[in-house]
Protein backbone atom coordinates (compact mmCIF):
# COMPACT_ATOMS: atom_id res chain seq x y z
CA UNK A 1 -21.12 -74.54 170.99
CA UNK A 2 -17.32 -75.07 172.10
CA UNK A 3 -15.11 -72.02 172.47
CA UNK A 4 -12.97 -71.02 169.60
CA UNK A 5 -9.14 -70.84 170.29
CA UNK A 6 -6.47 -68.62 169.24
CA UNK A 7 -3.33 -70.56 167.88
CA UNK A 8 0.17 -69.51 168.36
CA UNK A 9 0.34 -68.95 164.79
CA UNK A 10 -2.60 -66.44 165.15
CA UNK A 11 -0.54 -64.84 168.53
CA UNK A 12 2.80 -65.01 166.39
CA UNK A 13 0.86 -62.69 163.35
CA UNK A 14 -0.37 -60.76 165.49
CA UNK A 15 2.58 -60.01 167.19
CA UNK A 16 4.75 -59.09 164.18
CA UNK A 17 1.72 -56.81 163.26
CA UNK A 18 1.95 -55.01 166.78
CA UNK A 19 5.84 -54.85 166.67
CA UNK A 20 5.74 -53.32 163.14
CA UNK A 21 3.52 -50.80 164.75
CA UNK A 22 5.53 -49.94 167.50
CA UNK A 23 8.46 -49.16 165.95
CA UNK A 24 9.79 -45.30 165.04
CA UNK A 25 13.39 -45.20 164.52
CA UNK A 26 13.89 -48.79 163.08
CA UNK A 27 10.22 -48.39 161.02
CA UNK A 28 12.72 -45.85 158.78
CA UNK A 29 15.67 -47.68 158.68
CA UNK A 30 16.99 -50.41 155.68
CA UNK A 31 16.47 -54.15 156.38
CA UNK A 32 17.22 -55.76 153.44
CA UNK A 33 20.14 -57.59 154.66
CA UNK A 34 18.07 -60.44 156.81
CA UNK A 35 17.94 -62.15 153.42
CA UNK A 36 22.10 -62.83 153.35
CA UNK A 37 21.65 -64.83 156.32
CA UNK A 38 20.28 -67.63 154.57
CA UNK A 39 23.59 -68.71 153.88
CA UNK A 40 24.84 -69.31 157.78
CA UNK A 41 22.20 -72.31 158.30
CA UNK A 42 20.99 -71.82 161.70
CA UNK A 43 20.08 -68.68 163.17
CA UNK A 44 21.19 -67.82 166.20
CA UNK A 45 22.70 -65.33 168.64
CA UNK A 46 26.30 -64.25 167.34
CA UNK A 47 25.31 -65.38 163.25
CA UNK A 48 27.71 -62.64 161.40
CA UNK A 49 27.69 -62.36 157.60
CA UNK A 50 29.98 -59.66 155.23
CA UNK A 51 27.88 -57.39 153.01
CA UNK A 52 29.51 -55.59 150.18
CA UNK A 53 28.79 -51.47 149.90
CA UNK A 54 28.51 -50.04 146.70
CA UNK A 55 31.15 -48.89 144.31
CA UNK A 56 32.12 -45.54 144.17
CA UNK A 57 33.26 -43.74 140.93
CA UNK A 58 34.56 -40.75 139.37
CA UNK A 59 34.32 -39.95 135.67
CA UNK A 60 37.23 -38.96 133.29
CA UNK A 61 37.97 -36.93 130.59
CA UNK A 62 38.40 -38.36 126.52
CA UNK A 63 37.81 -41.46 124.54
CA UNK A 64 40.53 -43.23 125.84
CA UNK A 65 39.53 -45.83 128.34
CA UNK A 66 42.11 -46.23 131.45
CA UNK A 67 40.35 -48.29 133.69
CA UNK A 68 41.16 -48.09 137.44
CA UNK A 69 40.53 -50.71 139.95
CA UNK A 70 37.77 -50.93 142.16
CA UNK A 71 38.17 -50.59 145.63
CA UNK A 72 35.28 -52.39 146.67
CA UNK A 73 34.00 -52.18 150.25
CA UNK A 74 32.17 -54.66 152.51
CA UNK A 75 30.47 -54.31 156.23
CA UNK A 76 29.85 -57.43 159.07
CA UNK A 77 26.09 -57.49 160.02
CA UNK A 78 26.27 -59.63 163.12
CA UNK A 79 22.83 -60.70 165.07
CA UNK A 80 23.61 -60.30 168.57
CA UNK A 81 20.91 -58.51 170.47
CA UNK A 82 18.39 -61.70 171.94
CA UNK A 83 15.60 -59.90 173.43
CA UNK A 84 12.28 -61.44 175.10
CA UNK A 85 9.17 -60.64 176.88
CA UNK A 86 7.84 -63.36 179.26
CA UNK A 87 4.35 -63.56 180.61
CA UNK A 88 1.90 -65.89 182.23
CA UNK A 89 -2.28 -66.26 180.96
CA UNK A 90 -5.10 -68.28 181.66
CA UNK A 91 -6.33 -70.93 179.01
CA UNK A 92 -9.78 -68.89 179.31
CA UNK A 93 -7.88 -65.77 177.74
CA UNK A 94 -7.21 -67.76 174.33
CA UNK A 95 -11.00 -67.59 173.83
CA UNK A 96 -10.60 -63.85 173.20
CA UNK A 97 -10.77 -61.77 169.92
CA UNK A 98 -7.47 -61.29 168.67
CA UNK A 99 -8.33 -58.10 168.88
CA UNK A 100 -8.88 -58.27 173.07
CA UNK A 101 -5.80 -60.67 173.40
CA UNK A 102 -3.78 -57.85 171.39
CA UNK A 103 -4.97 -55.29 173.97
CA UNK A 104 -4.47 -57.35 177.06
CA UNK A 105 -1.45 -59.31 176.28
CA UNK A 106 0.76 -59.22 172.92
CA UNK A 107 0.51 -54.94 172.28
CA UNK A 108 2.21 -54.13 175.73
CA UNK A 109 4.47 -56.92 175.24
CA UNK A 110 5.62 -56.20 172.01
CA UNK A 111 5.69 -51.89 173.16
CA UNK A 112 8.65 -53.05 175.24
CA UNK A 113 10.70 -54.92 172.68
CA UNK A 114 9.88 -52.35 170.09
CA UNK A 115 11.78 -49.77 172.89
CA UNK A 116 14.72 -51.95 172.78
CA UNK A 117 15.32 -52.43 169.06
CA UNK A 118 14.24 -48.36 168.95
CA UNK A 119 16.49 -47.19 171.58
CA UNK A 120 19.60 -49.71 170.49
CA UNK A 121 19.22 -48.36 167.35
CA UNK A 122 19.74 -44.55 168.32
CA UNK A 123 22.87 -45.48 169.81
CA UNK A 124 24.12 -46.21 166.55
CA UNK A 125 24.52 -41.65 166.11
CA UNK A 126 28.24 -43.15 167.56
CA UNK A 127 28.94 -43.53 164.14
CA UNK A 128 27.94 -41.06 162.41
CA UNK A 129 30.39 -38.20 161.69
CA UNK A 130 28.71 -34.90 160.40
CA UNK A 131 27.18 -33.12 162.30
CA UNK A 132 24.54 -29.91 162.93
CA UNK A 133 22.94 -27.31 165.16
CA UNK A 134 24.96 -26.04 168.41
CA UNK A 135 25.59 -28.24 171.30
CA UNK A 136 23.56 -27.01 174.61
CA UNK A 137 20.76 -25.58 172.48
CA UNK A 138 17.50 -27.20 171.48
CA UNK A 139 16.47 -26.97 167.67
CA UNK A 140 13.94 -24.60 167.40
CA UNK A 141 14.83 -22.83 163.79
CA UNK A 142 14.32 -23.49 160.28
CA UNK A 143 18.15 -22.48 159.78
CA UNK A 144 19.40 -25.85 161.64
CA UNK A 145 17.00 -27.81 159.26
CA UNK A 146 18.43 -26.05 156.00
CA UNK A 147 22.26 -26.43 157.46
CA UNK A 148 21.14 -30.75 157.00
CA UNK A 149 19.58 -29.83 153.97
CA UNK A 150 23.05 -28.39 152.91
CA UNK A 151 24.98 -30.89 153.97
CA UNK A 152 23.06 -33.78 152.50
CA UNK A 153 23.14 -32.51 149.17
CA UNK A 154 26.77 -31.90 150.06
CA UNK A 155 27.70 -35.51 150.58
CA UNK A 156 25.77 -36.24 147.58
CA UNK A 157 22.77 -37.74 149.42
CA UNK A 158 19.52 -38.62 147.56
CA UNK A 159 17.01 -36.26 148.27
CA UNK A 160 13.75 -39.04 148.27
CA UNK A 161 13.74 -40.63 151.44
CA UNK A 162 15.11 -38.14 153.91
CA UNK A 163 13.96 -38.68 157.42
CA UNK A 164 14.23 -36.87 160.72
CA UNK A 165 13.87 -38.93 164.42
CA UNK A 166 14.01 -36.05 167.03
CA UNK A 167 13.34 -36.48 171.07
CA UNK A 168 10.48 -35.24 172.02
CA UNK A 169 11.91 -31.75 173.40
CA UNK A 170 12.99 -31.13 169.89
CA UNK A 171 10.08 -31.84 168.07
CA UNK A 172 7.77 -29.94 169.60
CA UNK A 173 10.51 -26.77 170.22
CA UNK A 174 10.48 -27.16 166.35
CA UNK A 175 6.76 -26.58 166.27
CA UNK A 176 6.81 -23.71 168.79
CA UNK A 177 9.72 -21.81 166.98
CA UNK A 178 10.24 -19.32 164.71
CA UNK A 179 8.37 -20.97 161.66
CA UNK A 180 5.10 -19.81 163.46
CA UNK A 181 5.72 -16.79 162.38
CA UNK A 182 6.53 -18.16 158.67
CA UNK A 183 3.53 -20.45 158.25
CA UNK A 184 0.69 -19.98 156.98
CA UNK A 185 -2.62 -20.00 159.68
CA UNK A 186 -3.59 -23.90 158.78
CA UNK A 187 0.30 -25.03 158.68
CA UNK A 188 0.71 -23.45 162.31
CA UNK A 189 -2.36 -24.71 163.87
CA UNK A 190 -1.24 -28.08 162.27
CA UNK A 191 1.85 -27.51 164.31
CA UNK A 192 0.22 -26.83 167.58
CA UNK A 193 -1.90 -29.51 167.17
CA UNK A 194 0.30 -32.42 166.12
CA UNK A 195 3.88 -31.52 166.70
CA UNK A 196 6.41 -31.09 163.90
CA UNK A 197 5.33 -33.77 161.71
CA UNK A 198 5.42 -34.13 158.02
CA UNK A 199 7.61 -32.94 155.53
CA UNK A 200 10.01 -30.04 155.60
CA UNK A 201 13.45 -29.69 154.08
CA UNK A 202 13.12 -32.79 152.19
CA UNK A 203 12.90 -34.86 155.21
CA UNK A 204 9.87 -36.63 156.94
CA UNK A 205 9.73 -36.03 160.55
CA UNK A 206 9.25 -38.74 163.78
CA UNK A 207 9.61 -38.70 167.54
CA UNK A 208 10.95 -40.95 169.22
CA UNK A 209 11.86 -40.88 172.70
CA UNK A 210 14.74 -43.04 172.86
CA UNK A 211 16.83 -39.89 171.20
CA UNK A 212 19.84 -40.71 173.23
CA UNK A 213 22.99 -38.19 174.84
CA UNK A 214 26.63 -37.92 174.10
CA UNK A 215 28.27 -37.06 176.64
CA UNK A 216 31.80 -35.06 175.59
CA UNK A 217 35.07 -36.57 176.76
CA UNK A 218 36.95 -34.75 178.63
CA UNK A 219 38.91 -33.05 176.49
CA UNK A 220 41.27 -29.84 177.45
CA UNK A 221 44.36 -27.99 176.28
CA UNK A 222 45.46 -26.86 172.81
CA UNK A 223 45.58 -29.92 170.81
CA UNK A 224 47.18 -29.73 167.20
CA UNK A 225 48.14 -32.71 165.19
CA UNK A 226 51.56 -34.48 165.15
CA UNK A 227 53.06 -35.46 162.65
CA UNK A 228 52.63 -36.03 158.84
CA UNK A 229 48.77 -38.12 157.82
CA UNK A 230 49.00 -40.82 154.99
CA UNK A 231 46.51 -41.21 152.58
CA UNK A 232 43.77 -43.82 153.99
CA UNK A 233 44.78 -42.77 157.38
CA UNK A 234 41.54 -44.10 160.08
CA UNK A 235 43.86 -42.53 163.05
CA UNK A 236 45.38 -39.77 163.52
CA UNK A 237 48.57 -38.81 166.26
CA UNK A 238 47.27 -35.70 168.12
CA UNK A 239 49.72 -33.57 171.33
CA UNK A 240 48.83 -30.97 173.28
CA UNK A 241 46.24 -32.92 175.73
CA UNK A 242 46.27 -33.01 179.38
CA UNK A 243 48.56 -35.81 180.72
CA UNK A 244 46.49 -39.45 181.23
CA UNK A 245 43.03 -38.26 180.79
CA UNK A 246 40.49 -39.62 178.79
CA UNK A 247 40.53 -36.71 176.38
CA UNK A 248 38.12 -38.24 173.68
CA UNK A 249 35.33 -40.33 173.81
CA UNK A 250 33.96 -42.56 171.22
CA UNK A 251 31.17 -40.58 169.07
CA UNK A 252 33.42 -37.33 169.90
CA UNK A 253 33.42 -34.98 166.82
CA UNK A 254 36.28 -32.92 165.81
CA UNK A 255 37.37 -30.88 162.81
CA UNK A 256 40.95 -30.12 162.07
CA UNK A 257 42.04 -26.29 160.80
CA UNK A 258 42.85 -26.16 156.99
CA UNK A 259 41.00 -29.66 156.46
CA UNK A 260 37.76 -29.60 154.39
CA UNK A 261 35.08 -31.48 153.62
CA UNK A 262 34.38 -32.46 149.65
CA UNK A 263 31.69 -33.88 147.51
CA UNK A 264 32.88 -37.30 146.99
CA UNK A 265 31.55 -37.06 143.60
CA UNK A 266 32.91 -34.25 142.54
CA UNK A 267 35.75 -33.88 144.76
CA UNK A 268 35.37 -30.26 145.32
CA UNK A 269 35.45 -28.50 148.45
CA UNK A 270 31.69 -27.73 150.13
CA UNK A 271 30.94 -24.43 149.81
CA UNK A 272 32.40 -21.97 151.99
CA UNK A 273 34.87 -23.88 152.85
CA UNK A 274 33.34 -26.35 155.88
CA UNK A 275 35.41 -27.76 157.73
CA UNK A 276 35.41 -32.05 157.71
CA UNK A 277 33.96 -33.27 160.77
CA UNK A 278 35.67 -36.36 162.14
CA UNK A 279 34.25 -38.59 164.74
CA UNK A 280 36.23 -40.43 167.15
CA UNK A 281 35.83 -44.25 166.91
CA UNK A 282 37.18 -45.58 169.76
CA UNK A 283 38.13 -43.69 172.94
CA UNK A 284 41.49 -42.13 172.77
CA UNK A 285 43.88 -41.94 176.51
CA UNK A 286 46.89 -39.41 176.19
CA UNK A 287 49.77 -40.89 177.61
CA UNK A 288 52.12 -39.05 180.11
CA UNK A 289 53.34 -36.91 177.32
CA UNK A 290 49.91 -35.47 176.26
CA UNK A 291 49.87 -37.52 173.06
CA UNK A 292 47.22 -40.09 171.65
CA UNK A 293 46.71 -41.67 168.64
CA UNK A 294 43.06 -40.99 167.51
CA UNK A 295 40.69 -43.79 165.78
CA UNK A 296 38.20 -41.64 163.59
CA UNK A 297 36.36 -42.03 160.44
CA UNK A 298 35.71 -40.72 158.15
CA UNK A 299 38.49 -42.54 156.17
CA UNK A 300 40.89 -40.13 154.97
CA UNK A 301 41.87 -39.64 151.31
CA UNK A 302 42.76 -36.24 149.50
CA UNK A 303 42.95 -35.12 146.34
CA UNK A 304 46.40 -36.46 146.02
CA UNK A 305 44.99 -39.77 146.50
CA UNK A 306 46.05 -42.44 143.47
CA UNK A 307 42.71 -42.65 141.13
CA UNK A 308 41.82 -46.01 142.83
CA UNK A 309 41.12 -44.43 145.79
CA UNK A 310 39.68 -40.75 144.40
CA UNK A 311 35.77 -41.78 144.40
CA UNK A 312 36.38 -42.03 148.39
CA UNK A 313 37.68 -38.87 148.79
CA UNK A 314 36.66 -37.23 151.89
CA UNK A 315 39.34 -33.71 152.54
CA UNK A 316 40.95 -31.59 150.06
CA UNK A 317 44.25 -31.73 151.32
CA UNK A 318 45.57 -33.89 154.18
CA UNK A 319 45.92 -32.23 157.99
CA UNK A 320 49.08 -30.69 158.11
CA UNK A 321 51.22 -31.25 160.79
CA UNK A 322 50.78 -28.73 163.69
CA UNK A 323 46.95 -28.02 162.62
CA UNK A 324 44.59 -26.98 165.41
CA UNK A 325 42.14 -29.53 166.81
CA UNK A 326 38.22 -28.37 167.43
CA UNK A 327 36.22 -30.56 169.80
CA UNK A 328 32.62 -30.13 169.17
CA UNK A 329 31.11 -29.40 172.66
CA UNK A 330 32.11 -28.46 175.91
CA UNK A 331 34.54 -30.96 177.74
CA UNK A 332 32.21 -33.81 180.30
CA UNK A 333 28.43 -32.17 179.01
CA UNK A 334 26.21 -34.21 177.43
CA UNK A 335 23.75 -33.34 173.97
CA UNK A 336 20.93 -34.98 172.76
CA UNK A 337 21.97 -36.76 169.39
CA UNK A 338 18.90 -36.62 167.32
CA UNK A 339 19.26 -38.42 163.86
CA UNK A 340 18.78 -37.36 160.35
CA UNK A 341 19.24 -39.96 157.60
CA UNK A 342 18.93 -41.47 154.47
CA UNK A 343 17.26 -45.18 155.00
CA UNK A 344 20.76 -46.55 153.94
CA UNK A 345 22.71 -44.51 157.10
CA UNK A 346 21.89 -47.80 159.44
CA UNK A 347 20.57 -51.01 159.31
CA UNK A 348 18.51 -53.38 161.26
CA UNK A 349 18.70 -57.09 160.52
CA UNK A 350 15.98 -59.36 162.28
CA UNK A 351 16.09 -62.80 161.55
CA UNK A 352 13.72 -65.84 162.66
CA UNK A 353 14.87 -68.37 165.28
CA UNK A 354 15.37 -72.05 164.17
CA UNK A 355 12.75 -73.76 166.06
CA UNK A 356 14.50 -75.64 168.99
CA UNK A 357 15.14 -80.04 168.35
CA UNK A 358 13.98 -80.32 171.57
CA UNK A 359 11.16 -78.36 171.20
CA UNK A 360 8.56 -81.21 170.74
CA UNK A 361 4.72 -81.70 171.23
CA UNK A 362 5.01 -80.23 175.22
CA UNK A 363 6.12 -76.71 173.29
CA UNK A 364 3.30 -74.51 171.85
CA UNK A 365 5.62 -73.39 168.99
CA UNK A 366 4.98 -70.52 166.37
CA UNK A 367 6.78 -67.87 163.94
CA UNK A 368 5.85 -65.05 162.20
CA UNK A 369 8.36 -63.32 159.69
CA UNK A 370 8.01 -60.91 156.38
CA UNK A 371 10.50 -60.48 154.91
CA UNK A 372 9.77 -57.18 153.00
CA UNK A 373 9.23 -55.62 156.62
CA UNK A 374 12.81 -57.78 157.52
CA UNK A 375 10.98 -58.22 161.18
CA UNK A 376 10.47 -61.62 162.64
CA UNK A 377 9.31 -62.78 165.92
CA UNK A 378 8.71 -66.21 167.76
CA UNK A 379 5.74 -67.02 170.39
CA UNK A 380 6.28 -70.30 172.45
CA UNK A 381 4.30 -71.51 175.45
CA UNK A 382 5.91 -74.50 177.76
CA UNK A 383 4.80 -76.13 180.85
CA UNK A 384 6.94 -75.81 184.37
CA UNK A 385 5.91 -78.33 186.22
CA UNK A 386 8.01 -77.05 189.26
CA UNK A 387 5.47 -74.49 189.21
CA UNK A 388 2.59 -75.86 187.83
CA UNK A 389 1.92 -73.37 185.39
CA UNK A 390 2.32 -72.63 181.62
CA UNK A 391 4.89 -69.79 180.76
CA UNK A 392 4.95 -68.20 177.50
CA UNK A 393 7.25 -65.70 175.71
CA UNK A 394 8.08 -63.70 172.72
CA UNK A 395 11.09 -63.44 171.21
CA UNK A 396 13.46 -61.31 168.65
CA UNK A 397 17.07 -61.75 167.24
CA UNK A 398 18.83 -58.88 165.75
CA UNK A 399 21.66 -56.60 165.02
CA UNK A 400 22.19 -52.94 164.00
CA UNK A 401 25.32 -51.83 161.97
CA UNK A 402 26.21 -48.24 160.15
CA UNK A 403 26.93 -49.78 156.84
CA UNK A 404 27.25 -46.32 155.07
CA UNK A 405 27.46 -43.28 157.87
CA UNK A 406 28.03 -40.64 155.40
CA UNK A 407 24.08 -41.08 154.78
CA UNK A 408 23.43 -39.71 158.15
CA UNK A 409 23.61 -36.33 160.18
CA UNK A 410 23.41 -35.58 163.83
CA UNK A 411 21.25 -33.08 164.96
CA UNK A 412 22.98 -32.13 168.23
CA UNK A 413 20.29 -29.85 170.79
C-alpha cells in the first residue's frame, strides 16, 4: 500500500488552525476590516484602505427638528507587517498525521509568528490615552480593576465584551493579592491554581507576555500651557521645559489642571472631577526657549464647541492659558503598559497573499483564510537548485491600527 501524503492545502489548514490558537492579544481584538480590502485588487505589502468610524450624537430638547451636520470620521488600515517562518523537511515527513506534522513542524512555526502579530499589537497602548493604576507598582488590588471599571462606564463603553491582557507579573500578583482574602475558599484556590483568569469587573482576563514598557521622556521643570487652545485643537503650545531636551515621548500621558474629562454622551464632567488624560502623539523637543508644541489626542472640544462638533466632546472647558502640566511617571523610567479594552479599541487586519504569476507547477502553492476569524496564511514549498534542496515557508500580511482609542485603558504596573 503506497504512503498517503499531506497536501499544502492540508499544511495551509492546519496552519491557520495553529495560528488561531496561538494568539492572546490579537485572539480579542476586531478584524472585521480584512473584508474592505477587496476593493484594492491585489494584496500586498503597503495595501491601505479608509474605514469610516461611527457617528456620534447628542439628543435635543422639543418637537422641533434642527438638524446638525454630521461630522463623520474615518481611519487608514494599511497592511504593512510581512512576516515569515522558513524551514527545511524531508519528503518522508509528509507521510505523517497531521497531527505529528503539526507537532514537529507547523505548531512551532506558527508559535513564532503568532509572537509577532501578539507583541506588534501591544505596542499599539501608544495610542491609547486613559489611563490606570500607579506607575512603578504592580497591580495587585481589586481597587485598580474597579478604577477601569469606572472609567469605562465613564467613556460610555459597552459593558459585554470587556477584556484584560496583563504580563505575566501582573496576572499572577492579581491572584496573590488582596482578593485572597475576599474570595471565597474555591474562587482562591482557583486563583492559585490557574492565575487570574476569568471574569471580574466586567472584563475577561489573558496573559500575554508580550505586555510591552513605556519608557517616560524625559521630562523636567514646571511646565504650564501657553497660550489660548481652539476648539479641535490635536496640539497644544506648552513652556516651562528644560532647554533642547526631549521632554515628551510618544505614548507620554499628561493631564492639564482645571481640564476634565466628560461623558461624550452626556457631556458632563466624570465624577469627582477627573482630570482628562492626554497622550502625547508624536515626540515633542523644546526649543532653546523651553517651549514645544505638543501632538496629543484626545481631540479637544468643550462644551463651547458649535453642536456639530458636541457628540465629540472630550473636556469641559478648554486649558486655560498658564494651567499646570502633570506628566504621568517619573522622567526616563519605564512601566509595563498592560491593556484593557473593548474589542473595538484596536484592530488587526490579515489579508491573503495573491498567489505569485510566476509561481507555476515548480511551486507547491496553498492558502488558508476565514474570514470570520479575519486570519489568513500562505504555505509554499520551492526547489533551490543551488542547494539542492526544497525550502518551504509560511507566510502572513497584516496591519494593526487604533481605530477608536477611547475603547481602551492602560493598566500601567
Amino acid at each position: 500500500m503506497s504512503d498517503s501524503f499531506l497536501t499544502h492545502s492540508m499544511i495551509a489548514d492546519r496552519a491557520l488552525f495553529d495560528l488561531q490558537n496561538e494568539l492572546t492579544f490579537s485572539r480579542n481584538v476586531y478584524k472585521g476590516y480584512n473584508s474592505e480590502f477587496k476593493s484594492v485588487g491585489r494584496f500586498k505589502k503597503g495595501n491601505s484602505v479608509t474605514i469610516a468610524l461611527p457617528n456620534k450624537f447628542r439628543t435635543k430638547t422639543g418637537p422641533t427638528l434642527d438638524v446638525v451636520d454630521v461630522q463623520e470620521g474615518s481611519t487608514t488600515i494599511t497592511v504593512d507587517e510581512h512576516q515569515l517562518v522558513g524551514m527545511d523537511f524531508l519528503e518522508t515527513d509528509l507521510t505523517f498525521e497531521i497531527e505529528d506534522f503539526s507537532r514537529k513542524y507547523i505548531r512551532p512555526a506558527t508559535i513564532a509568528l503568532a509572537n509577532k502579530v501578539d507583541a506588534d499589537g501591544c505596542e499599539e497602548y501608544v495610542n491609547v490615552y486613559n489611563m490606570v493604576g500607579t506607575p512603578g507598582t504592580t497591580p495587585s488590588t481589586f481597587g485598580v480593576l474597579a478604577d477601569a471599571a469606572v472609567r469605562f462606564s465613564n467613556e460610555a463603553i459597552p459593558k459585554e465584551d470587556r477584556v484584560a491582557v496583563l504580563s505575566p507579573k501582573a496576572l499572577w500578583s492579581l491572584a496573590d493579592g488582596e482578593l485572597k482574602g475576599v474570595f471565597a475558599p474555591g474562587m482562591v484556590e482557583s486563583l492559585l491554581r490557574k492565575g487570574f483568569s476569568g471574569r471580574y469587573a466586567l472584563m475577561d482576563f489573558f496573559e500575554d507576555q508580550n505586555i510591552t514598557t513605556h519608557t517616560v521622556g524625559a521630562h523636567s521643570g514646571t511646565p504650564v500651557m501657553n497660550g489660548a487652545t481652539a476648539e479641535g485643537a490635536t496640539a497644544l503650545n506648552i513652556d516651562g521645559w528644560p532647554n533642547t531636551t526631549t521632554v515628551l515621548k510618544k505614548g507620554d500621558i499628561f493631564t492639564i489642571a482645571g481640564v476634565y474629562g466628560v461623558n461624550p454622551v452626556s457631556g458632563k464632567v466624570w465624577e469627582g472631577n477627573e482630570l482628562r488624560q492626554f497622550v502625547v502623539t508624536a515626540d515633542a523637543i523644546s526649543n532653546g526657549s523651553g517651549e514645544t508644541a505638543v501632538s496629543i489626542a484626545p481631540k479637544i472640544y468643550s462644551s463651547a464647541a458649535t453642536e456639530d462638533y458636541l457628540p465629540y466632546q472630550t473636556v469641559g472647558t478648554l486649558p486655560a492659558n498658564g494651567a499646570a502640566i502633570t506628566v504621568v511617571g517619573t522622567l526616563s523610567t519605564g512601566y509595563p503598559q498592560n491593556l484593557l479594552f473593548h474589542p473595538n479599541c484596536f484592530a488587526l487586519t490579515m489579508v491573503p497573499f495573491e498567489r505569485p504569476k510566476s509561481a507555476g507547477q515548480s511551486v507547491m502553492w496553498a492558502q488558508a483564510s476565514d474570514p470570520q476569524m479575519g486570519l489568513s496564511i500562505t504555505v509554499a514549498t520551492a526547489y533551490d537548485i543551488t542547494n539542492y534542496k526544497e525550502n518551504t515557508r509560511l507566510d502572513i500580511l497584516y496591519g494593526w491600527d487604533t481605530p477608536q482609542p477611547e475603547y481602551g485603558i492602560r493598566l500601567v504596573g
